[in-house]
C-alpha atoms as a PDB file:
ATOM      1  CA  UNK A   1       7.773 -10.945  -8.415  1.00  0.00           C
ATOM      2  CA  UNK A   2      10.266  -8.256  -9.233  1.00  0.00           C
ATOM      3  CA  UNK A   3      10.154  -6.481 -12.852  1.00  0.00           C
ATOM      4  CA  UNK A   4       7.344  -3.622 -13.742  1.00  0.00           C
ATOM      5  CA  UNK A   5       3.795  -3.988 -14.185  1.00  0.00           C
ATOM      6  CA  UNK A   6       2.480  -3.028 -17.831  1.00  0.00           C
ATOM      7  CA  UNK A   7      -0.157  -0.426 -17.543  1.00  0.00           C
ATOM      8  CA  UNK A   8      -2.885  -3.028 -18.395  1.00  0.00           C
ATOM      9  CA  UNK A   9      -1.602  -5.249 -15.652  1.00  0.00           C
ATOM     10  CA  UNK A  10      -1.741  -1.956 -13.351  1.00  0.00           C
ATOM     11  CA  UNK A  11      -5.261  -1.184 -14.982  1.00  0.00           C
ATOM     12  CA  UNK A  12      -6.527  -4.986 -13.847  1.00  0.00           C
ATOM     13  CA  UNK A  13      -4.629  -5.202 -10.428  1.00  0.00           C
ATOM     14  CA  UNK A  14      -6.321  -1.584  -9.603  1.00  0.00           C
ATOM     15  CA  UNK A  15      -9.953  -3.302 -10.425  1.00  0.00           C
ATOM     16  CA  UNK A  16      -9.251  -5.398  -7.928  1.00  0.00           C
ATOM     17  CA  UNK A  17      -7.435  -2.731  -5.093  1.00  0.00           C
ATOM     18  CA  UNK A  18     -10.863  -0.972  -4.957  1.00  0.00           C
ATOM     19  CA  UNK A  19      -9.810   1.652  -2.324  1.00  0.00           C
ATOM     20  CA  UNK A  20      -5.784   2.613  -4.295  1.00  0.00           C
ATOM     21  CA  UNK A  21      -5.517   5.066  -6.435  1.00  0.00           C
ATOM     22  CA  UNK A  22      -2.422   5.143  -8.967  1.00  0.00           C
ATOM     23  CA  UNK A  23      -0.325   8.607  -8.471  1.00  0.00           C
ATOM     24  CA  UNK A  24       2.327   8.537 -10.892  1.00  0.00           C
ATOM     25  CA  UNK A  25       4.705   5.556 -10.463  1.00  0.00           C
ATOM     26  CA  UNK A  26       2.956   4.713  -6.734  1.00  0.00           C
ATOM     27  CA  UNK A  27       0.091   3.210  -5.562  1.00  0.00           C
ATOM     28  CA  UNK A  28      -1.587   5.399  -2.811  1.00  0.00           C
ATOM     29  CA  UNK A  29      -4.411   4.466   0.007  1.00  0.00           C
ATOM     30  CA  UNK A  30      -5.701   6.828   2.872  1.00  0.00           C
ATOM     31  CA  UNK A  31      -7.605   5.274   5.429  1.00  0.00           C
ATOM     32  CA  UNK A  32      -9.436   7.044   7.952  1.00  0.00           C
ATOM     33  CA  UNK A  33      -9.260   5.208  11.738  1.00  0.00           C
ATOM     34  CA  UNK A  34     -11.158   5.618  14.563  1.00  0.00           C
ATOM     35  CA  UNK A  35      -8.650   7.278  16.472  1.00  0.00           C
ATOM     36  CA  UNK A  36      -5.214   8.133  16.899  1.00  0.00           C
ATOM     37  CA  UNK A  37      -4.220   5.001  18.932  1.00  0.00           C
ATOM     38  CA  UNK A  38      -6.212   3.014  15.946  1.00  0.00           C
ATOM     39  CA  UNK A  39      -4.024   4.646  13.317  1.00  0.00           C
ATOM     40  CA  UNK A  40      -1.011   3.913  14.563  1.00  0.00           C
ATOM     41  CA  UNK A  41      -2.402   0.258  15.389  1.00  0.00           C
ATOM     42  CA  UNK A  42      -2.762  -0.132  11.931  1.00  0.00           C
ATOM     43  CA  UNK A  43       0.994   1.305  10.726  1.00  0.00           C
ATOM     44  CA  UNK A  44       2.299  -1.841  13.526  1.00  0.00           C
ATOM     45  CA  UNK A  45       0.093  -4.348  11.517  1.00  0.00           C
ATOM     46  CA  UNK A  46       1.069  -2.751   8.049  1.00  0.00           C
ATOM     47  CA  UNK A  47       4.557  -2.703   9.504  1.00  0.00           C
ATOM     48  CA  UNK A  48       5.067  -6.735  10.073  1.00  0.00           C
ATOM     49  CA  UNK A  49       3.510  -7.387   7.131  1.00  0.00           C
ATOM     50  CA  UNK A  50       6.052  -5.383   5.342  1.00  0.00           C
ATOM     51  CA  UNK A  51       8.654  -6.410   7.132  1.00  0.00           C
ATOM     52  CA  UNK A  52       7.419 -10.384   6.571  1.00  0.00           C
ATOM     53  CA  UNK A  53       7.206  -9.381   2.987  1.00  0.00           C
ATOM     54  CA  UNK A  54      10.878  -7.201   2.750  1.00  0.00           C
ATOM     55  CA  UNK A  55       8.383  -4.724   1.129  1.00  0.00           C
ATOM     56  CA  UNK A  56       8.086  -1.148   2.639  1.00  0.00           C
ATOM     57  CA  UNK A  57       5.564   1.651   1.999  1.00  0.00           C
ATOM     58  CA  UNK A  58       5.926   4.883   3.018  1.00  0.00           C
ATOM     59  CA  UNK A  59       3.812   6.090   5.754  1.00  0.00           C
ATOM     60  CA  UNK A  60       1.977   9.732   6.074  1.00  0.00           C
ATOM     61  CA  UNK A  61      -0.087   9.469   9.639  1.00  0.00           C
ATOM     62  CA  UNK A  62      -2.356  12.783  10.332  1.00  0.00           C
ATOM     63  CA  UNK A  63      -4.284  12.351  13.498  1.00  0.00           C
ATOM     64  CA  UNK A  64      -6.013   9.414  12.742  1.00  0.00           C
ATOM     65  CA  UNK A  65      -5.794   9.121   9.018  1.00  0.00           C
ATOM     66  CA  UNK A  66      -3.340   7.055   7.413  1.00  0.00           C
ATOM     67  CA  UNK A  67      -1.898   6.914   4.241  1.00  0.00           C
ATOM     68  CA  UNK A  68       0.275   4.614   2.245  1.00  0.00           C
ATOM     69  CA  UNK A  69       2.186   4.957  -0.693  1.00  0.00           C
ATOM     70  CA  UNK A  70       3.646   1.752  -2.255  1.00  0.00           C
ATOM     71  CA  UNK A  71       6.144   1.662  -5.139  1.00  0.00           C
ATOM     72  CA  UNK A  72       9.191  -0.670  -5.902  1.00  0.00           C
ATOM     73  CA  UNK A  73      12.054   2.060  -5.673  1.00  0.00           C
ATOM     74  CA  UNK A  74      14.656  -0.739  -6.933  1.00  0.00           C
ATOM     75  CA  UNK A  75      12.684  -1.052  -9.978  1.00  0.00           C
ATOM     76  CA  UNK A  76      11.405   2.397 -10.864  1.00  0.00           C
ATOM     77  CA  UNK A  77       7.404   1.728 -10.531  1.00  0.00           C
ATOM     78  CA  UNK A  78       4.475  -0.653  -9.499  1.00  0.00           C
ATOM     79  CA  UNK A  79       5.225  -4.084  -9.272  1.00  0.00           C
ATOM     80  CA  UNK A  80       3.846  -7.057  -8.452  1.00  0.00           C
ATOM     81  CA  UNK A  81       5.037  -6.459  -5.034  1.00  0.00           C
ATOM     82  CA  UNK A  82       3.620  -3.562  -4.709  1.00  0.00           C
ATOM     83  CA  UNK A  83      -0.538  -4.875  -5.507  1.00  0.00           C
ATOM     84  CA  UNK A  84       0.474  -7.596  -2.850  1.00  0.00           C
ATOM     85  CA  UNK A  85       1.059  -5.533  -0.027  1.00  0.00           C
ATOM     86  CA  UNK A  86      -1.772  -3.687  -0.911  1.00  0.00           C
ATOM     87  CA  UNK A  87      -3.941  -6.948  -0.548  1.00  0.00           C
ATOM     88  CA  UNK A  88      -2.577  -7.102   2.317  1.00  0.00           C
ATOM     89  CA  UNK A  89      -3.110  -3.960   3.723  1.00  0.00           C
ATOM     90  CA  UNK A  90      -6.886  -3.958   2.389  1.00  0.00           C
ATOM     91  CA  UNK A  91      -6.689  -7.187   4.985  1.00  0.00           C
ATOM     92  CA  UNK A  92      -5.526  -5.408   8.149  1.00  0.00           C
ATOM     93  CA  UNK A  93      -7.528  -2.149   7.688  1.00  0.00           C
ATOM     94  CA  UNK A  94     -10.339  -1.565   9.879  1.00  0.00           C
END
C-alpha cells in the first residue's frame, strides 16, 4: 500500500475519515476523552494497532485530549497507509 495518494484520492479517502482533517502532508484527528486515564487508554489501543500494522502516528496527549497525526515519513505524504490507520483509529475511539 506504499506510494502517495493523488490529491483526489486524498479528497475521497477524507469523505470517508469524517473526523481528519488534512494539514499539509499529514492527516490530523483530536479526540476529546473522558478523562485522563481514558486518553491514554486510547494511545494503548491506537498503539497495537500501529504496531500490528508497522504504521506509527505521532501522538500529542493534553489532559484528556488526544491527537494524532498520521503521515508516511518513508514516502514524503499520505498514503494508503496512512487512511487505514485512521479507519482504524475512528474504530477504537470512544
Amino acid at each position: 500500500m506504499a506510494g502517495l495518494l493523488s490529491e483526489p484520492d486524498i479528497t475521497k479517502a477524507l469523505a470517508d475519515l469524517t473526523f481528519w482533517s488534512r494539514t499539509g502532508d499529514s492527516l490530523t484527528r483530536t479526540i476529546e476523552c473522558p478523562d485522563f486515564p481514558a486518553a491514554i487508554t486510547l494511545v494503548d489501543r491506537v498503539a497495537e494497532a500501529a504496531e500490528a500494522a508497522q504504521h506509527h502516528p505521532d501522538i500529542d496527549i493534553r489532559w484528556r485530549t488526544v491527537t494524532f497525526t498520521l503521515s508516511t515519513h518513508s514516502e514524503g505524504g499520505i498514503t494508503g497507509k496512512d487512511t487505514q490507520l485512521a479507519h482504524q483509529i475512528d474504530d477504537l475511539a470512544p
